[in-house]
N, C-alpha and C. Protein backbone atom coordinates (compact mmCIF):
# COMPACT_ATOMS: atom_id res chain seq x y z
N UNK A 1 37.29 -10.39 4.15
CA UNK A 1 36.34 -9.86 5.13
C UNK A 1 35.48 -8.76 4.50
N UNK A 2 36.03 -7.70 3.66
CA UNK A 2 35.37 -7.12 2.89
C UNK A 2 34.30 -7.34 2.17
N UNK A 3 34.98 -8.10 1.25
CA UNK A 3 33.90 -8.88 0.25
C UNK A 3 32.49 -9.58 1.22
N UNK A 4 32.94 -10.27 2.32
CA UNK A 4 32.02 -10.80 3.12
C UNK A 4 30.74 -10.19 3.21
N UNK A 5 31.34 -8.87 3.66
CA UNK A 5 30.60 -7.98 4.52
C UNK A 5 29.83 -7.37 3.29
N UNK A 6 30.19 -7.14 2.10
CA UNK A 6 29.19 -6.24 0.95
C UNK A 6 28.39 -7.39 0.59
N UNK A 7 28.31 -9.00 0.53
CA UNK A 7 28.19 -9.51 0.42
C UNK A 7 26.46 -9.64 1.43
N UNK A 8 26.96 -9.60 2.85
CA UNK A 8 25.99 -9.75 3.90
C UNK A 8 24.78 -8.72 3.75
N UNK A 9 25.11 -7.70 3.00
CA UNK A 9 24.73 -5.97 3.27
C UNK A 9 24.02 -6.34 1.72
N UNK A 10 24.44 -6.96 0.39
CA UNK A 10 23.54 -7.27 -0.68
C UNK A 10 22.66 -8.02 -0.26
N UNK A 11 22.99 -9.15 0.70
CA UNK A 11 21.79 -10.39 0.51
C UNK A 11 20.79 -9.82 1.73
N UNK A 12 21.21 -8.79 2.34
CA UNK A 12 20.37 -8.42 3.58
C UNK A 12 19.15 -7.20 2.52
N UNK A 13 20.09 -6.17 1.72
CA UNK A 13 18.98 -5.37 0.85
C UNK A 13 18.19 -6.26 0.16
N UNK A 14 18.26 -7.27 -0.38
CA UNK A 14 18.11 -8.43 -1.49
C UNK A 14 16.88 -8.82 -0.48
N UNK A 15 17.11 -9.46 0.73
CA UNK A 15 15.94 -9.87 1.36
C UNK A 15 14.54 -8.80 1.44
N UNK A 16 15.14 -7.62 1.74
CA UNK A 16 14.04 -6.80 2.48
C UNK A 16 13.41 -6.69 1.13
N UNK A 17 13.85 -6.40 0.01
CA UNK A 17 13.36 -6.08 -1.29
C UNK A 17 12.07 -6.88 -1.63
N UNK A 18 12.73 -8.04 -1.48
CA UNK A 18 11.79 -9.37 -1.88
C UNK A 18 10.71 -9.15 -0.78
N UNK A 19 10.96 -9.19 0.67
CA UNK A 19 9.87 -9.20 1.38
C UNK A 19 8.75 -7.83 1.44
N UNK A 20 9.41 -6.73 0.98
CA UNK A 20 8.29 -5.89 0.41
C UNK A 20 7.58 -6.10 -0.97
N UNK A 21 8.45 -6.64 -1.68
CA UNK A 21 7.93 -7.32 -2.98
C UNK A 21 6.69 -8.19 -2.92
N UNK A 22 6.61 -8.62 -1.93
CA UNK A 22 5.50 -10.09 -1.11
C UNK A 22 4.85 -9.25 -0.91
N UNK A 23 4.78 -8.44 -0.07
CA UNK A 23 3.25 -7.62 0.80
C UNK A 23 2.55 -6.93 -0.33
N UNK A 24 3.08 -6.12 -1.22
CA UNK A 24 2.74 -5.49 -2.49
C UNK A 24 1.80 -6.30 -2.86
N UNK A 25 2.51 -7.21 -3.70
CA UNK A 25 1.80 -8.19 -4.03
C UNK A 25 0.99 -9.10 -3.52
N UNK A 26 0.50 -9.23 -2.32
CA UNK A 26 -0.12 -9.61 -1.29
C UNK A 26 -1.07 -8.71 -1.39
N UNK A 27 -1.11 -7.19 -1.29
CA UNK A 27 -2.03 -6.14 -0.73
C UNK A 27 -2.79 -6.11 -2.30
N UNK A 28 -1.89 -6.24 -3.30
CA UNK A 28 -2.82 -6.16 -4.74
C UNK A 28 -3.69 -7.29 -4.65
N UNK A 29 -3.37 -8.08 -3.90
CA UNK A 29 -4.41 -9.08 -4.56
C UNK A 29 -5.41 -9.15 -3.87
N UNK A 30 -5.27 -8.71 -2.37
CA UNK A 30 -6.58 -8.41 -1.72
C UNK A 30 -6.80 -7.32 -2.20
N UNK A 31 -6.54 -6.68 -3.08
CA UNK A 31 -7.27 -5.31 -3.32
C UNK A 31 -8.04 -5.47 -4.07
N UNK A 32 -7.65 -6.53 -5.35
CA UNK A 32 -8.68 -6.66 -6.67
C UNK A 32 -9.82 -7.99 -6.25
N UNK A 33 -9.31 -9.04 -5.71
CA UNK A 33 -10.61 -9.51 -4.71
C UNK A 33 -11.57 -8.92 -4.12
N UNK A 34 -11.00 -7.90 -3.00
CA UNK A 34 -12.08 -7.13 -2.36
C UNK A 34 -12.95 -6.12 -3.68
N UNK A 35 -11.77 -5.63 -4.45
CA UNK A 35 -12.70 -5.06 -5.61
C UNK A 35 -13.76 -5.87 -6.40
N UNK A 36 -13.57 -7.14 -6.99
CA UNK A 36 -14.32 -7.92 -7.51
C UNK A 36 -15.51 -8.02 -6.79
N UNK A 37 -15.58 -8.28 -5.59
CA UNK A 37 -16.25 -8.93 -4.85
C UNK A 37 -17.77 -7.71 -4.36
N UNK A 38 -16.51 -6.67 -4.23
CA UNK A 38 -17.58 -5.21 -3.72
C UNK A 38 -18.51 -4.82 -5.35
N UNK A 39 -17.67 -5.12 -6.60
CA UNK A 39 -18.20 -4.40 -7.90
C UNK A 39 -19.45 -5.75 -8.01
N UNK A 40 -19.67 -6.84 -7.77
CA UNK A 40 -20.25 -7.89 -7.74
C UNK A 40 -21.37 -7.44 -7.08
């Protein structure tokens, strides 16, 4: 049950990580688009 539970609590940090990992990288890329686009 232990193990379970550090288990649930890694793959739960593990998720959020990744899904801020996405927006980051999401927000960079509209950033250098909108940059391209505005330096254009």
């Amino acid at each position: 049950m232990i193990f379970d539970g550090k288990k649930d609590v890694s793959s739960r940090i593990k998720n959020l990580y990744l899904s801020i990992l996405n927006r980051v990288m999401y927000g960079h890329e509209i950033f250098i688009f909108f940059h391209v686009h505005v330096t254009k």
